[in-house]
Protein backbone atom coordinates (compact mmCIF):
# COMPACT_ATOMS: atom_id res chain seq x y z
CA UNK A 1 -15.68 2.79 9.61
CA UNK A 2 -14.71 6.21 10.86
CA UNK A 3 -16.76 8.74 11.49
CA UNK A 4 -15.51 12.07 9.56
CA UNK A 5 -14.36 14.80 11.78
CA UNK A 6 -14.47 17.88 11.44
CA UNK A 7 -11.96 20.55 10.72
CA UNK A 8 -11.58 24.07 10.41
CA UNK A 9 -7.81 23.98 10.74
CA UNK A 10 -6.50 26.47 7.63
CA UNK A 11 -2.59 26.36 8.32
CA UNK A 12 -1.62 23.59 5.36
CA UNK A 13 0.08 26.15 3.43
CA UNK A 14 -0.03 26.53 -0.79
CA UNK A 15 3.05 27.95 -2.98
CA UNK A 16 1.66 30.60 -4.72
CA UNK A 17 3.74 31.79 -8.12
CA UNK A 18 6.18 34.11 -7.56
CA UNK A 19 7.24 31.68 -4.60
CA UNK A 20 4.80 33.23 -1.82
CA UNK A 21 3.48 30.97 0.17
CA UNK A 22 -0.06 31.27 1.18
CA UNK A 23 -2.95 29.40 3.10
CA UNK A 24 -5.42 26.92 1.87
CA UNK A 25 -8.59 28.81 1.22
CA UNK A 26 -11.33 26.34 0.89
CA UNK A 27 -12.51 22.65 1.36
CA UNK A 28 -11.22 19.21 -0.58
CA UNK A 29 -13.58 17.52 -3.36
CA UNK A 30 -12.25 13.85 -4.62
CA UNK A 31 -12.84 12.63 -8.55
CA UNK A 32 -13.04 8.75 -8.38
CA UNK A 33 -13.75 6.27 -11.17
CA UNK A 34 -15.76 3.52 -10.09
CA UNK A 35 -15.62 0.10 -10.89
CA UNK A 36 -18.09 0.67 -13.67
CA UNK A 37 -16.24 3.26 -15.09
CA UNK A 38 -18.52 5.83 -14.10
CA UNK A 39 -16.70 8.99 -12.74
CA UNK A 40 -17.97 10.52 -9.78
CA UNK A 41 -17.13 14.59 -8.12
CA UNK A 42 -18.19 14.85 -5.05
CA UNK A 43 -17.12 16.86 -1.50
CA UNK A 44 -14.38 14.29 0.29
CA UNK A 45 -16.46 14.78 3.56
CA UNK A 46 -19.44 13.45 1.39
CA UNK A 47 -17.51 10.73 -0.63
CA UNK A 48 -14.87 9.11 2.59
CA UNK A 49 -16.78 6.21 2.68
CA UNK A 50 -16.86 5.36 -0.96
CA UNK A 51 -15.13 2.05 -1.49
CA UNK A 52 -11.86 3.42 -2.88
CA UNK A 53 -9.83 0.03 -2.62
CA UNK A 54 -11.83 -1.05 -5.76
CA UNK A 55 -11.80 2.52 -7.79
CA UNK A 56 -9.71 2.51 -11.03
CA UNK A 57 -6.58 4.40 -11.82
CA UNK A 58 -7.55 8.21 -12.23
CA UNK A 59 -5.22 8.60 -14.62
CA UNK A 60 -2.69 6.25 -17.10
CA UNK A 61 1.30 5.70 -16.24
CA UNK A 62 3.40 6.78 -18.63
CA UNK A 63 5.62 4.93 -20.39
CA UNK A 64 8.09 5.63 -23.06
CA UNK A 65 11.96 5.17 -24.40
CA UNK A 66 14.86 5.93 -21.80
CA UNK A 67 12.11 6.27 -19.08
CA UNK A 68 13.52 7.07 -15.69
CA UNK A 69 11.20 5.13 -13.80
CA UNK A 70 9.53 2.14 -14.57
CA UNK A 71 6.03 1.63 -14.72
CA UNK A 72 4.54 -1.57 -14.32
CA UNK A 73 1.72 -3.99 -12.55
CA UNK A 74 1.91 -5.88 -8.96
CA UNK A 75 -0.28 -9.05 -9.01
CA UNK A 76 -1.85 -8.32 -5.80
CA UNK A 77 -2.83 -11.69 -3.81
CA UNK A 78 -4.91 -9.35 -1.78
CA UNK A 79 -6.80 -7.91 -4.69
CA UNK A 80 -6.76 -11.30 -6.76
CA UNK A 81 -5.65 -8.97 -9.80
CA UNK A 82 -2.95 -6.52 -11.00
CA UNK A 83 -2.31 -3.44 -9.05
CA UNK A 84 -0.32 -0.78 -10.69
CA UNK A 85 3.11 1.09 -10.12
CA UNK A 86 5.25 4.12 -11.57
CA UNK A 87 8.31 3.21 -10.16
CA UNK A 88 10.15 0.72 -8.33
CA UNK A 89 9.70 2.56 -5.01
CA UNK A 90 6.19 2.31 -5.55
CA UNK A 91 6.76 -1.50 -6.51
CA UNK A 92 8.22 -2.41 -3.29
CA UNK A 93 5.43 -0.62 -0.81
CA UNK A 94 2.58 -2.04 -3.11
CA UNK A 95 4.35 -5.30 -2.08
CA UNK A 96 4.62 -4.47 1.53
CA UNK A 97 0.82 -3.94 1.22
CA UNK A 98 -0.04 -6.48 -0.34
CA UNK A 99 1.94 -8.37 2.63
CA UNK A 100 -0.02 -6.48 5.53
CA UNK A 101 -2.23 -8.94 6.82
CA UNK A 102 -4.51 -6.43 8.01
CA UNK A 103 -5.13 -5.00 4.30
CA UNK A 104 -8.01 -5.97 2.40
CA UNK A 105 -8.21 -3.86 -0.33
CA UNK A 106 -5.39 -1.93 -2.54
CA UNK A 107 -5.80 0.76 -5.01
CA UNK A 108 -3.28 2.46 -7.04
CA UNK A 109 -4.04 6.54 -8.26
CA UNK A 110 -7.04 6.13 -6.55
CA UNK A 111 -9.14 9.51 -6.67
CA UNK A 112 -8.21 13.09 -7.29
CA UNK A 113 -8.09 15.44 -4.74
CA UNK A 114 -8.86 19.17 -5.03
CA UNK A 115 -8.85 22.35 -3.52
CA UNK A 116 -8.73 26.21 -4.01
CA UNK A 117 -5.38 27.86 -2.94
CA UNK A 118 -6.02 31.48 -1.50
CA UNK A 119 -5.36 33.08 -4.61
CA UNK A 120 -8.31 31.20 -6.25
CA UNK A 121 -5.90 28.85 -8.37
CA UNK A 122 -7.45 25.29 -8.24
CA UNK A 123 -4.70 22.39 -7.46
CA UNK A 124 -5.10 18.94 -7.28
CA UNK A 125 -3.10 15.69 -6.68
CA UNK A 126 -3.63 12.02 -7.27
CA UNK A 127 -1.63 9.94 -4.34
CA UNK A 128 -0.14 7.00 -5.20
CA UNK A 129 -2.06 4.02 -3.14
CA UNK A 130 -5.59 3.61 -1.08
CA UNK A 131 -5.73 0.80 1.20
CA UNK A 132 -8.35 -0.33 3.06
CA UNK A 133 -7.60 -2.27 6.57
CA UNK A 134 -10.31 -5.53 7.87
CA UNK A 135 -11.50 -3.02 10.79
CA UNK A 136 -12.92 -0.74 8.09
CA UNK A 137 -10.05 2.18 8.52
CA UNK A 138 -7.92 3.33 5.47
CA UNK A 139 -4.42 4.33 4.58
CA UNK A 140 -3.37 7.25 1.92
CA UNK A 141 0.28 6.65 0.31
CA UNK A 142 2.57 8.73 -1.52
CA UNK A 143 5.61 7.69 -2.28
CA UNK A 144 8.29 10.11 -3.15
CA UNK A 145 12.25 9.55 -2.03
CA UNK A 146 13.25 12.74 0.32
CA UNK A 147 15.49 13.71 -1.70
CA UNK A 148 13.24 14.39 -4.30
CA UNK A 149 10.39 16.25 -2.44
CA UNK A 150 10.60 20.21 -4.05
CA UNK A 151 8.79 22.69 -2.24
CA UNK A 152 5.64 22.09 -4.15
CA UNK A 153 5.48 18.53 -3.41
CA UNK A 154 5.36 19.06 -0.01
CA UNK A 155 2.51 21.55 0.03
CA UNK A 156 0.22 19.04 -1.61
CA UNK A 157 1.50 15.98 0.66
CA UNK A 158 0.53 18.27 4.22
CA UNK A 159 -2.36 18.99 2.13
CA UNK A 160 -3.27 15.82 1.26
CA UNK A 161 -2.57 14.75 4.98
CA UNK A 162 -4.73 17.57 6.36
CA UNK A 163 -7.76 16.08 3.61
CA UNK A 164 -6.73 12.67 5.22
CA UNK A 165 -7.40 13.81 8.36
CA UNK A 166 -10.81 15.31 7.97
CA UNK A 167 -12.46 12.04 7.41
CA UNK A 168 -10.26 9.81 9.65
CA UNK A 169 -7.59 8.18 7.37
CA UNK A 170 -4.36 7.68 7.74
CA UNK A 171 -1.79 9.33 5.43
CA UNK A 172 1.75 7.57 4.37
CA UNK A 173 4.68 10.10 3.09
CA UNK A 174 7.19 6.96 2.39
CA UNK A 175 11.00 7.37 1.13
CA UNK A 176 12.79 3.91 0.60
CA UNK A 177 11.88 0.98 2.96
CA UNK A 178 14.29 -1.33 4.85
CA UNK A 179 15.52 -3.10 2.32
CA UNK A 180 16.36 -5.62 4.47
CA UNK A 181 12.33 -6.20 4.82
CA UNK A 182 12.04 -5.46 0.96
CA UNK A 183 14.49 -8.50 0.24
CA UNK A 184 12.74 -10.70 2.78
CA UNK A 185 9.41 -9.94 1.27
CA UNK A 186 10.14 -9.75 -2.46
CA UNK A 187 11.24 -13.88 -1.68
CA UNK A 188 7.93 -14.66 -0.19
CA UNK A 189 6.10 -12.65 -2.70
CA UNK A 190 7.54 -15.28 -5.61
CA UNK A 191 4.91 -17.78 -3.59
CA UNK A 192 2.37 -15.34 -2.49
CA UNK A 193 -0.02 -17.39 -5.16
CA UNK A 194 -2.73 -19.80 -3.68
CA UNK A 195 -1.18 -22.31 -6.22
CA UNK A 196 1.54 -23.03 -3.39
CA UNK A 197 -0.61 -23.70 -0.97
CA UNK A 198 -0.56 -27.40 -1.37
CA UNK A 199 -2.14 -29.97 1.25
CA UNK A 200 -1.34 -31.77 3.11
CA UNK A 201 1.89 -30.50 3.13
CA UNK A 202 0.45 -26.81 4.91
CA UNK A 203 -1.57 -28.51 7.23
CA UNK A 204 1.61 -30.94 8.18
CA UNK A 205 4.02 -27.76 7.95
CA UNK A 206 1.49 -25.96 10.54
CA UNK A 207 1.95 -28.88 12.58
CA UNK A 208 5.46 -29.20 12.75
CA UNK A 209 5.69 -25.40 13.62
CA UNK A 210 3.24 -25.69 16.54
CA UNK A 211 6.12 -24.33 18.20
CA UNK A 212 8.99 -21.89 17.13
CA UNK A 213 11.98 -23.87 14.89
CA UNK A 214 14.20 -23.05 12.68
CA UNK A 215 13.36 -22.80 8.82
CA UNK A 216 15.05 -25.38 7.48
CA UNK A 217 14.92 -27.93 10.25
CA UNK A 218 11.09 -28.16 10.12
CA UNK A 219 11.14 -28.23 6.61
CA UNK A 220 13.30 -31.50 6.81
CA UNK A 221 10.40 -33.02 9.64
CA UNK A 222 7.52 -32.22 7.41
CA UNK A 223 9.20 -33.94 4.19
CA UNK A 224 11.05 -33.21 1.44
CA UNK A 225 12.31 -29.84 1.78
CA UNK A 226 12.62 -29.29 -2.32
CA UNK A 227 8.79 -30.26 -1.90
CA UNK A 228 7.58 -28.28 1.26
CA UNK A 229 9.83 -25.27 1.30
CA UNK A 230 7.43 -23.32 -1.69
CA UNK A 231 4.47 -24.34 0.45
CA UNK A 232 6.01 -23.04 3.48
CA UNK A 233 7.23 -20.06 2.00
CA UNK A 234 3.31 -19.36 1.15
CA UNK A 235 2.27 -19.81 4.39
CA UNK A 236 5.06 -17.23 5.77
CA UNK A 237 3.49 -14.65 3.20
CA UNK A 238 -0.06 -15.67 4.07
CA UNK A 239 0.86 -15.02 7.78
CA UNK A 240 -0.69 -18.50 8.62
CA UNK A 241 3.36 -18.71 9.80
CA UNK A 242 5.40 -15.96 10.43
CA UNK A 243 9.06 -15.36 10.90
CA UNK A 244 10.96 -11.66 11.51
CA UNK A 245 11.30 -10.06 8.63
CA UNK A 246 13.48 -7.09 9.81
CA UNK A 247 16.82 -9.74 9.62
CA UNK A 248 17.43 -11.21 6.84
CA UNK A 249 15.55 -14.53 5.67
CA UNK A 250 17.61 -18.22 6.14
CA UNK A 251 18.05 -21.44 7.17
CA UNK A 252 18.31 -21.03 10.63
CA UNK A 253 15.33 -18.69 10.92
CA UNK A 254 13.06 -19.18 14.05
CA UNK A 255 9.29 -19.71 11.85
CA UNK A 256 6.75 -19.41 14.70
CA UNK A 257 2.47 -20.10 14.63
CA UNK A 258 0.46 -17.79 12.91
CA UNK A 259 -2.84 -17.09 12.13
CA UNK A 260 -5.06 -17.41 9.19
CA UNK A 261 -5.14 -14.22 6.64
């Protein structure tokens, strides 16, 4: 993992009432629920290597009649369980990583984070996701349309990002994805069970696409395609195939090697 750096940088500005806008006066601390429900405070610089991907939600998603946004829970093949969402913006980049092959580990409201604005008024923020890649680095996400990010908002995502950058991870300010990639993905992600991968059909399917072919005419080599296709569609999310997402998804799509996720 990282090693936290340092930083003594005090520019990520605070809206102070009455609309002034001041700087950040003093450190981060997080507020994480472990996985046995215990809730921890500590200094972020103290608590960056604390397995987030596995914390629980710091707080519940509301729900209730003529919602604008819809709550609701991603089964997560990386996390072998439910991951949750408050909208569907938030649905489709839980998918997307969920997808990354390099993610290992997804967490949704993950910690608090808090500071001390110059004025002495505490503020905190939960982000949205915490992801944790296979080389041990991590990934903050909020998701928030651009449209929709008030003055306010934005002082606690730079402030977040400057937090993010004291101990080495990565922070995510995400709008609406190509939904070009969001269509492509949301079809693979009706197979991403381990239920669909069947043998010997994947091992026969990773066979026939030793070498780049279109979709459909390796299907038809390694059998039935009404019996292979939901395999090979599993083994496109898995990454053990791949094909390019950024067009859109169909018969004639070139479905190259991959490698094991």
């Amino acid at each position: 993992m990282p090693t936290p750096q340092g930083r003594n940088d005090n520019s990520y500005l605070e809206v102070l009432p009455g609309g002034y806008v001041g700087p950040l006066a003093s450190g981060f601390e997080v507020s994480y629920v472990a996985p046995d429900r215990s809730e921890l405070r500590r200094p972020l610089v103290e608590a960056w290597a604390a397995p987030f991907e596995h914390a629980l939600p710091v707080r519940a998603f509301a729900s209730y009649r003529r919602q604008r946004n819809l709550p609701g829970l991603w089964w997560s093949a990386t996390m072998v369980g439910h991951v949750g969402y408050e909208s569907w913006l938030e649905r489709d980049h839980v998918m997307l990583l969920d997808f990354d092959p390099a993610v290992v580990g997804i967490s949704s409201q993950p910690f608090w984070l808090f500071w001390t604005a110059a004025n002495g008024r505490p503020v905190s923020h939960a982000p949205d996701y915490f992801a944790r890649r296979d080389d041990g680095t991590a990934v903050v996400v909020d998701c928030r349309p651009a449209e929709r990010r008030g003055p306010r908002d934005v002082v606690k995502f730079e402030a977040t990002e400057a937090a993010c950058a004291e101990v080495g991870w990565e922070f995510r300010l995400l709008g609406a994805p190509d939904p070009v990639v969001v269509r492509n993905v949301r079809w693979l992600a009706g197979y991403r069970h381990p239920r669909h991968r069947v043998e010997p059909a994947a091992s026969r399917l990773r066979e026939v696409f030793a070498e780049p072919l279109p979709l459909m005419d390796g299907a038809a080599v390694a059998g039935e395609p009404l019996a292979v296709l939901p395999v090979l569609f599993r083994l496109l999310w898995s990454h053990e195939l791949t094909v390019d997402v950024l067009v859109a998804l169909h018969g004639g799509s070139l479905v190259s090697p991959g490698v094991s996720r």
